[in-house]
PDB file of N, CA and C in Angstrom:
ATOM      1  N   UNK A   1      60.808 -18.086 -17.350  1.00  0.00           N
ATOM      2  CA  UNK A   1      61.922 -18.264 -18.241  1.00  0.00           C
ATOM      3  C   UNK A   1      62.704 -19.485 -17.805  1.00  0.00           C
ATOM      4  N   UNK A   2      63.043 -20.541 -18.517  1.00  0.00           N
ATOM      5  CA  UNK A   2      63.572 -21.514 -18.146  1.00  0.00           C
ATOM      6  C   UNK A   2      65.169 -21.552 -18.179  1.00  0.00           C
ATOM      7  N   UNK A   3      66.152 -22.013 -17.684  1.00  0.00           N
ATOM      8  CA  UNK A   3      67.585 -21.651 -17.205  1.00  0.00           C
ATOM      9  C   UNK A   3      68.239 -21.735 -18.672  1.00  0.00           C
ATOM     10  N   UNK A   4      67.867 -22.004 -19.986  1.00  0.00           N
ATOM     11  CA  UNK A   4      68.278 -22.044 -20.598  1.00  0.00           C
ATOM     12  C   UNK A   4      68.315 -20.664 -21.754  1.00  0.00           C
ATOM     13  N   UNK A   5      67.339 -20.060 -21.135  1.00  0.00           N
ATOM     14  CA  UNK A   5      67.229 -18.515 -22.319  1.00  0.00           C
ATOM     15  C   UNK A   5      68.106 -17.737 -22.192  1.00  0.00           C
ATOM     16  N   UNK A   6      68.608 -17.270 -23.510  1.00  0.00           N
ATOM     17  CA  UNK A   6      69.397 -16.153 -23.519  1.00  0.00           C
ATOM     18  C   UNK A   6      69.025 -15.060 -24.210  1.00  0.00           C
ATOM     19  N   UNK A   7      69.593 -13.660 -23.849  1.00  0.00           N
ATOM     20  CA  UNK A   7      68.958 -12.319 -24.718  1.00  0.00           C
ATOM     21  C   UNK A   7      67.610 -12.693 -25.080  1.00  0.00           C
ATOM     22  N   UNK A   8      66.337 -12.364 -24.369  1.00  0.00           N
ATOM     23  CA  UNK A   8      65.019 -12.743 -24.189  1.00  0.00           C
ATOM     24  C   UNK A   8      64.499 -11.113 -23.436  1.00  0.00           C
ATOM     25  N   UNK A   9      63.913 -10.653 -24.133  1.00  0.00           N
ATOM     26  CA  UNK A   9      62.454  -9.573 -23.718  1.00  0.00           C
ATOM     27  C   UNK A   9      61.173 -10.196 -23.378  1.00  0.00           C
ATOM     28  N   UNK A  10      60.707  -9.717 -21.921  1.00  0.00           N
ATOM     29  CA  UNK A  10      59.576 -10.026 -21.945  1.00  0.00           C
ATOM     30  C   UNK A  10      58.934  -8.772 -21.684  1.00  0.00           C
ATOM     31  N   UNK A  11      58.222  -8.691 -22.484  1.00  0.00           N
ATOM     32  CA  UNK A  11      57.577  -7.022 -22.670  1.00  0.00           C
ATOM     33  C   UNK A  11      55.851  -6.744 -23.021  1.00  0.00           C
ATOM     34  N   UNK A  12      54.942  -6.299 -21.857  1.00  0.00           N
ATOM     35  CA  UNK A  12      53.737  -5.934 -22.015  1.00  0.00           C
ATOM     36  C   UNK A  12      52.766  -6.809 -22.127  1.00  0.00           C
ATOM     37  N   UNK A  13      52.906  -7.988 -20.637  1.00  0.00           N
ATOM     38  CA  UNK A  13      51.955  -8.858 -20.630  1.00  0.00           C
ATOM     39  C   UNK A  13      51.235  -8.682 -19.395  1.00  0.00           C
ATOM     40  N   UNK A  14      50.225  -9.432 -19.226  1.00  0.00           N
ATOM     41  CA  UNK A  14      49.635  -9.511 -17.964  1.00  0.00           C
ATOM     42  C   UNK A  14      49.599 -10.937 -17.842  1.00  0.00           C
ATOM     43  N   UNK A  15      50.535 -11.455 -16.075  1.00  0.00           N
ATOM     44  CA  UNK A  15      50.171 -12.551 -16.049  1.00  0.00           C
ATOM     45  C   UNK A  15      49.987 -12.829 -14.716  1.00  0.00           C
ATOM     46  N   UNK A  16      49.207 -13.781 -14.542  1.00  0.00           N
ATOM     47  CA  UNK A  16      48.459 -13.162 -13.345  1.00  0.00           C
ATOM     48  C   UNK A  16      47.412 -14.130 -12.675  1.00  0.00           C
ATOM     49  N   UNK A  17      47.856 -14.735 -11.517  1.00  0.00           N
ATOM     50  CA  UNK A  17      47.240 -16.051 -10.658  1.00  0.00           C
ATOM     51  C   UNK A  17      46.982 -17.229 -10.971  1.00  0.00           C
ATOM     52  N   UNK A  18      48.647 -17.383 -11.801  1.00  0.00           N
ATOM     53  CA  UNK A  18      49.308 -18.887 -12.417  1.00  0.00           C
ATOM     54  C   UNK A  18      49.718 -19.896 -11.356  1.00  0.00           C
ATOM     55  N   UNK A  19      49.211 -21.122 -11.309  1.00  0.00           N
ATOM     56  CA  UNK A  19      49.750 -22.159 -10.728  1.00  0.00           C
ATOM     57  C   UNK A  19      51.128 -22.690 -10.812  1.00  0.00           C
ATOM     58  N   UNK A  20      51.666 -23.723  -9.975  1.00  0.00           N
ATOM     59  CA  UNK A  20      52.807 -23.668  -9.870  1.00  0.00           C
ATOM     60  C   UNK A  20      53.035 -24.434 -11.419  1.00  0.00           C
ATOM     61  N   UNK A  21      54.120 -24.773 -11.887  1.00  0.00           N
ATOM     62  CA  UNK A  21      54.309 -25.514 -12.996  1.00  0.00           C
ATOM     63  C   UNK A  21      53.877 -26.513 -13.221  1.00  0.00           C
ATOM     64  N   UNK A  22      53.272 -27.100 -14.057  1.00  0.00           N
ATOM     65  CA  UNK A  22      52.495 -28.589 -14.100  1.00  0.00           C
ATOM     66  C   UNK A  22      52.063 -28.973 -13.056  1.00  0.00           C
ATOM     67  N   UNK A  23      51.091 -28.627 -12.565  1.00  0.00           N
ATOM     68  CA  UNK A  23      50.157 -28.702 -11.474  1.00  0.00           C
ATOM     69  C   UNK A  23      48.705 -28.071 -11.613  1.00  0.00           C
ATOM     70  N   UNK A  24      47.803 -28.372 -11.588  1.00  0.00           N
ATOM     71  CA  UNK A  24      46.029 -28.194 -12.044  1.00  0.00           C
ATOM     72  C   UNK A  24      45.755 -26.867 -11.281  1.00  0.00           C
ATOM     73  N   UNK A  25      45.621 -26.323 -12.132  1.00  0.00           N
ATOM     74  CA  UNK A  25      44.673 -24.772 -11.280  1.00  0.00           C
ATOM     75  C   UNK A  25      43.417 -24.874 -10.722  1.00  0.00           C
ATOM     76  N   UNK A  26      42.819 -26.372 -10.880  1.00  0.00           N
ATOM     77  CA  UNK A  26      41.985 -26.691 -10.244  1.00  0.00           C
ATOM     78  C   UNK A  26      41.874 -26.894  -8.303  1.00  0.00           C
ATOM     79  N   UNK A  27      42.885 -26.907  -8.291  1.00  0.00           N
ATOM     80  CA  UNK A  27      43.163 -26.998  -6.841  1.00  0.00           C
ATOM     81  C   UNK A  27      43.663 -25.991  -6.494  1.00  0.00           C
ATOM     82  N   UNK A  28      43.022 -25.405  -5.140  1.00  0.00           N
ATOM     83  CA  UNK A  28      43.383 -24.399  -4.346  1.00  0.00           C
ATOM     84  C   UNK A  28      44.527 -24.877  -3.327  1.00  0.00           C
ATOM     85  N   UNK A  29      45.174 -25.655  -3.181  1.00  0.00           N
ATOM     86  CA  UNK A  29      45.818 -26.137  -2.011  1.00  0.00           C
ATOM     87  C   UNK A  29      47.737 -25.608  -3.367  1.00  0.00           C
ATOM     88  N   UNK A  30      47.256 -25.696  -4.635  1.00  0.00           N
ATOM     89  CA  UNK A  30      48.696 -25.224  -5.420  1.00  0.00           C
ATOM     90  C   UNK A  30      48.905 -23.468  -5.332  1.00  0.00           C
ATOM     91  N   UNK A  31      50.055 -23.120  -4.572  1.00  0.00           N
ATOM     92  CA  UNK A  31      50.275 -22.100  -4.307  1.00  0.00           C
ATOM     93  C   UNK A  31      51.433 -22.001  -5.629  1.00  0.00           C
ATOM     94  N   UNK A  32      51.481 -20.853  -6.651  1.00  0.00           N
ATOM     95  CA  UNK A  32      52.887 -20.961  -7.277  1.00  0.00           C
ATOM     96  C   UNK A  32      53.054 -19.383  -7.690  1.00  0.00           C
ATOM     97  N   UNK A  33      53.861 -18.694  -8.441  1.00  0.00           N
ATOM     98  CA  UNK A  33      54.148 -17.191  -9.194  1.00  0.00           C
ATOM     99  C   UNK A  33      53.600 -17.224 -10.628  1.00  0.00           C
ATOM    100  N   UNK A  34      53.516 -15.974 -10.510  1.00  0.00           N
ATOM    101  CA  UNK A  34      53.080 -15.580 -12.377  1.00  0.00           C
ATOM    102  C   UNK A  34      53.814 -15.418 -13.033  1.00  0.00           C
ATOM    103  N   UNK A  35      55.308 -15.130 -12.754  1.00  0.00           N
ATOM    104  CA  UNK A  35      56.672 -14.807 -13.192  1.00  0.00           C
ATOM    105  C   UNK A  35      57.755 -15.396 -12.648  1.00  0.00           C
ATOM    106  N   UNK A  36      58.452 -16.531 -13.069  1.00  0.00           N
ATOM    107  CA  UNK A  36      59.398 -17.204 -12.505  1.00  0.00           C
ATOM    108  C   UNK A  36      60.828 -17.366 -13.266  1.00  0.00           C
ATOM    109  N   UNK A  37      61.386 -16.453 -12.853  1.00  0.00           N
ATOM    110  CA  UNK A  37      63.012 -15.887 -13.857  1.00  0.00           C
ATOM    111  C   UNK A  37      63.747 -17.277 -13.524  1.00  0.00           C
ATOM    112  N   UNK A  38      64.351 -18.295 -14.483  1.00  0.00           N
ATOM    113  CA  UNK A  38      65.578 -19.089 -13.910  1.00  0.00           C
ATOM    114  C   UNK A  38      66.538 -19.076 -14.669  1.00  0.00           C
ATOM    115  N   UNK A  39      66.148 -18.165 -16.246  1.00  0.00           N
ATOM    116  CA  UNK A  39      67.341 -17.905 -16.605  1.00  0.00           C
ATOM    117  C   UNK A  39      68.932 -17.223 -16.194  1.00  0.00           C
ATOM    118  N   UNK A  40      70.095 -16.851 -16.630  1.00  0.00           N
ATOM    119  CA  UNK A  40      71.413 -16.638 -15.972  1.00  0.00           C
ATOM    120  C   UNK A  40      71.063 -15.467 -15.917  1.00  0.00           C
ATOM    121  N   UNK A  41      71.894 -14.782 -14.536  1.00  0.00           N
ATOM    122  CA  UNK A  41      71.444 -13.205 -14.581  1.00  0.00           C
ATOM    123  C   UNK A  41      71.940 -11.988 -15.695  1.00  0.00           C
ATOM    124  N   UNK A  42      70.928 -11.323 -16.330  1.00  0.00           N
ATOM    125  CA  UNK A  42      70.906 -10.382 -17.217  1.00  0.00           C
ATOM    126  C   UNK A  42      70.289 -11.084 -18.360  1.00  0.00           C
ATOM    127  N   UNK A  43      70.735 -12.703 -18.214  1.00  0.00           N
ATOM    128  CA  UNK A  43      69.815 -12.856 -19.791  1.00  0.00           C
ATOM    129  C   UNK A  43      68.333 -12.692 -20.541  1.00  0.00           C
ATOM    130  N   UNK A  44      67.718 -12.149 -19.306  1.00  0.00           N
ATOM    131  CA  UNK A  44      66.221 -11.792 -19.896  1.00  0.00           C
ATOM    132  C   UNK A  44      65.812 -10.490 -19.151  1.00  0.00           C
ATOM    133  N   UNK A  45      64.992  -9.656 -20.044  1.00  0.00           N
ATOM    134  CA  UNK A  45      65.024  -8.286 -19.493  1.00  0.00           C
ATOM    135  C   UNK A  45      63.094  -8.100 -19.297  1.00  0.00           C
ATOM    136  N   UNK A  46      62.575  -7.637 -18.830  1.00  0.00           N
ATOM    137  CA  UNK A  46      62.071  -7.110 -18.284  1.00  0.00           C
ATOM    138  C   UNK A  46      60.836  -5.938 -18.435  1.00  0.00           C
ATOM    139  N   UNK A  47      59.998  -5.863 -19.151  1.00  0.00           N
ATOM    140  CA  UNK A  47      59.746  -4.364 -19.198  1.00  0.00           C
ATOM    141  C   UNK A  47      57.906  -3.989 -19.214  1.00  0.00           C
ATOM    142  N   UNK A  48      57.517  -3.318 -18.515  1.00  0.00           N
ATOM    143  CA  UNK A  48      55.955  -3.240 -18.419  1.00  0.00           C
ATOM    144  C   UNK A  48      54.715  -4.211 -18.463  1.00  0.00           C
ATOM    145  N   UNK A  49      55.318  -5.417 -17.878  1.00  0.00           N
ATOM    146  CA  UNK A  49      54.357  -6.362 -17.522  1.00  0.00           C
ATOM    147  C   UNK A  49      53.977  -6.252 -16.404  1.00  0.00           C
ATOM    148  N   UNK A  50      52.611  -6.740 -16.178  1.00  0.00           N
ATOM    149  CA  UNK A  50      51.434  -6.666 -14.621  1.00  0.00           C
ATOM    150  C   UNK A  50      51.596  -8.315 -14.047  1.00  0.00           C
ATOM    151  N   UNK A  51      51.483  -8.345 -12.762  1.00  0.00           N
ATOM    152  CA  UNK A  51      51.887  -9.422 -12.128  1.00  0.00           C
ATOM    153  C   UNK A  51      51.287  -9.209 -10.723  1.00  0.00           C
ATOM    154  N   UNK A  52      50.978 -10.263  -9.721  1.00  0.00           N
ATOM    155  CA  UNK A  52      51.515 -10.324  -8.878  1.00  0.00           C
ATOM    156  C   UNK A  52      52.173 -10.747  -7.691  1.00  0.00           C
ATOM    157  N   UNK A  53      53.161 -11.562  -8.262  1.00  0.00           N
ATOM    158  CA  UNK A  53      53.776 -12.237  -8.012  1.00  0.00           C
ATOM    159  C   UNK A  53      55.003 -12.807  -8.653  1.00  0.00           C
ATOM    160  N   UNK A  54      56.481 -12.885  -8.294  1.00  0.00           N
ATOM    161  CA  UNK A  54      57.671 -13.352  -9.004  1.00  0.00           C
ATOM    162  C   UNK A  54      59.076 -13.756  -8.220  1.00  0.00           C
ATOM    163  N   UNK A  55      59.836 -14.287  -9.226  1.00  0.00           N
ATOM    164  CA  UNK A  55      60.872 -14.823  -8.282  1.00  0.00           C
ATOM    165  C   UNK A  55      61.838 -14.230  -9.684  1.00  0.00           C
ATOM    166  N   UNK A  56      62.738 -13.868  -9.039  1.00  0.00           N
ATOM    167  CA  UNK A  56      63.864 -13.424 -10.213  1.00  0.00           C
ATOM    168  C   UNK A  56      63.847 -12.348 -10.951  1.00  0.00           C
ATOM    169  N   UNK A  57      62.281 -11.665 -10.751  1.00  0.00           N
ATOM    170  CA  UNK A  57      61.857 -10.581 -12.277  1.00  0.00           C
ATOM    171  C   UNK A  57      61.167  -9.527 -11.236  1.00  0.00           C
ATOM    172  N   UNK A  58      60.962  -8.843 -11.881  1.00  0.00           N
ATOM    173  CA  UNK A  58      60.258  -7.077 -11.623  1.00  0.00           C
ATOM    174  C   UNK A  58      58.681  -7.713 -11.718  1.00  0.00           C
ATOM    175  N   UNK A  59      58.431  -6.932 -10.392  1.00  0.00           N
ATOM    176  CA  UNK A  59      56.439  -7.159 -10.539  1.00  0.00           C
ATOM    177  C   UNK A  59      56.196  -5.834  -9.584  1.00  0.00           C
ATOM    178  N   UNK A  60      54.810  -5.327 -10.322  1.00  0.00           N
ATOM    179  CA  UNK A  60      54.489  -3.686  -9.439  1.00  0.00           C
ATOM    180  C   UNK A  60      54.253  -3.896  -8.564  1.00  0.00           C
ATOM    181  N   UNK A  61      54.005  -5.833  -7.691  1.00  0.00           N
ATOM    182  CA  UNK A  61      52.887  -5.590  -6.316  1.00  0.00           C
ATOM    183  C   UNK A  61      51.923  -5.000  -6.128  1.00  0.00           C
ATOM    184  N   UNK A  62      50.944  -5.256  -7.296  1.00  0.00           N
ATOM    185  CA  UNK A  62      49.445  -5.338  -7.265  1.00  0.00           C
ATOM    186  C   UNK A  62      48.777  -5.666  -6.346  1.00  0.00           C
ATOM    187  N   UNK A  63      47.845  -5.525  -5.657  1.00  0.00           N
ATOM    188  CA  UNK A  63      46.781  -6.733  -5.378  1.00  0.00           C
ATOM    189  C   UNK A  63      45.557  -6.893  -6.329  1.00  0.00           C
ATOM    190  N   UNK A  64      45.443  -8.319  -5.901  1.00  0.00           N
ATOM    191  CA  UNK A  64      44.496  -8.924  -6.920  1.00  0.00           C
ATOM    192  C   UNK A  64      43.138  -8.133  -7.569  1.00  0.00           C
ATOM    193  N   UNK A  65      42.652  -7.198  -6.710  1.00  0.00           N
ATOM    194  CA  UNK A  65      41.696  -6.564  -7.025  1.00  0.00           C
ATOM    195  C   UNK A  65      41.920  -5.285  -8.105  1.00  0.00           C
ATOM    196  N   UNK A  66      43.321  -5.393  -7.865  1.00  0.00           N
ATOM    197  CA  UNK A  66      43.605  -4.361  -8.520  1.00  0.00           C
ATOM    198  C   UNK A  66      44.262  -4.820 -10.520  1.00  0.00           C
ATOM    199  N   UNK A  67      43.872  -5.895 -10.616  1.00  0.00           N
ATOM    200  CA  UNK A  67      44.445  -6.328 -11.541  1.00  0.00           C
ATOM    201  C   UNK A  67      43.796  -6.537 -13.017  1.00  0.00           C
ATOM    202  N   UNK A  68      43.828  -5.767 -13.777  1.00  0.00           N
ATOM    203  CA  UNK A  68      43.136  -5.567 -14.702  1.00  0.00           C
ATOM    204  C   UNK A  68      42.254  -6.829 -15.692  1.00  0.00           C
ATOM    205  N   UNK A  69      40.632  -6.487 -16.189  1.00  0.00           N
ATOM    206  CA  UNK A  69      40.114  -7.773 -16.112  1.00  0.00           C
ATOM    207  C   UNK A  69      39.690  -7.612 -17.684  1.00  0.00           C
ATOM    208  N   UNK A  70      39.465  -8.797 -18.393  1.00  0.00           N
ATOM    209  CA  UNK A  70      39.057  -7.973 -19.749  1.00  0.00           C
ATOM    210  C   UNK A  70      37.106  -8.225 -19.759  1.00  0.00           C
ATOM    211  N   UNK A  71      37.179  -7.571 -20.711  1.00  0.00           N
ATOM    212  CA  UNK A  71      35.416  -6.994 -20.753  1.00  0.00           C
ATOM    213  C   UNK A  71      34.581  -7.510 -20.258  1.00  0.00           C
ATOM    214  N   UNK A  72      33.608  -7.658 -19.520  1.00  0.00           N
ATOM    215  CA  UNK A  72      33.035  -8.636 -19.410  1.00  0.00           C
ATOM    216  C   UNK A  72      32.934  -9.473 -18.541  1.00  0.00           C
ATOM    217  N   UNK A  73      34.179  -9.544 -17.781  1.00  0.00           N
ATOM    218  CA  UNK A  73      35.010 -10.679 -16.705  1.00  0.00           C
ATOM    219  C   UNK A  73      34.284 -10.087 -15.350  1.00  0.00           C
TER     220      UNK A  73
END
């Protein structure tokens, strides 16, 4: 969420072993979160998304193995 959102739901995603911001997921040496809150506090809420990893927001602390894959994957 960027510092500018207000009254914002984020609700029922999976996100999950995102690079840091504009930086290539091609490289292993970019460490970054899947969830990075910088909006003002309370302005964005929160609710049944998978993660693992965040700064500012709610994450269950998964591990990776444990992180749901779709069909096939």
């Amino acid at each position: 969420m960027f510092p500018q959102a207000t009254n914002t739901r984020v609700r029922g995603n999976v996100v999950v072993g995102n690079p840091p911001i504009q930086l290539s997921a091609g490289d292993p040496n970019n460490t970054g979160v899947d969830i990075w809150d910088q909006s003002p506090l309370g302005a964005t809420t929160f609710d049944n998304n998978i993660c693992i990893t965040a700064i500012n927001a709610p994450c269950p602390g998964l591990a990776p193995n444990q992180v749901p894959r779709k069909p096939g994957k």
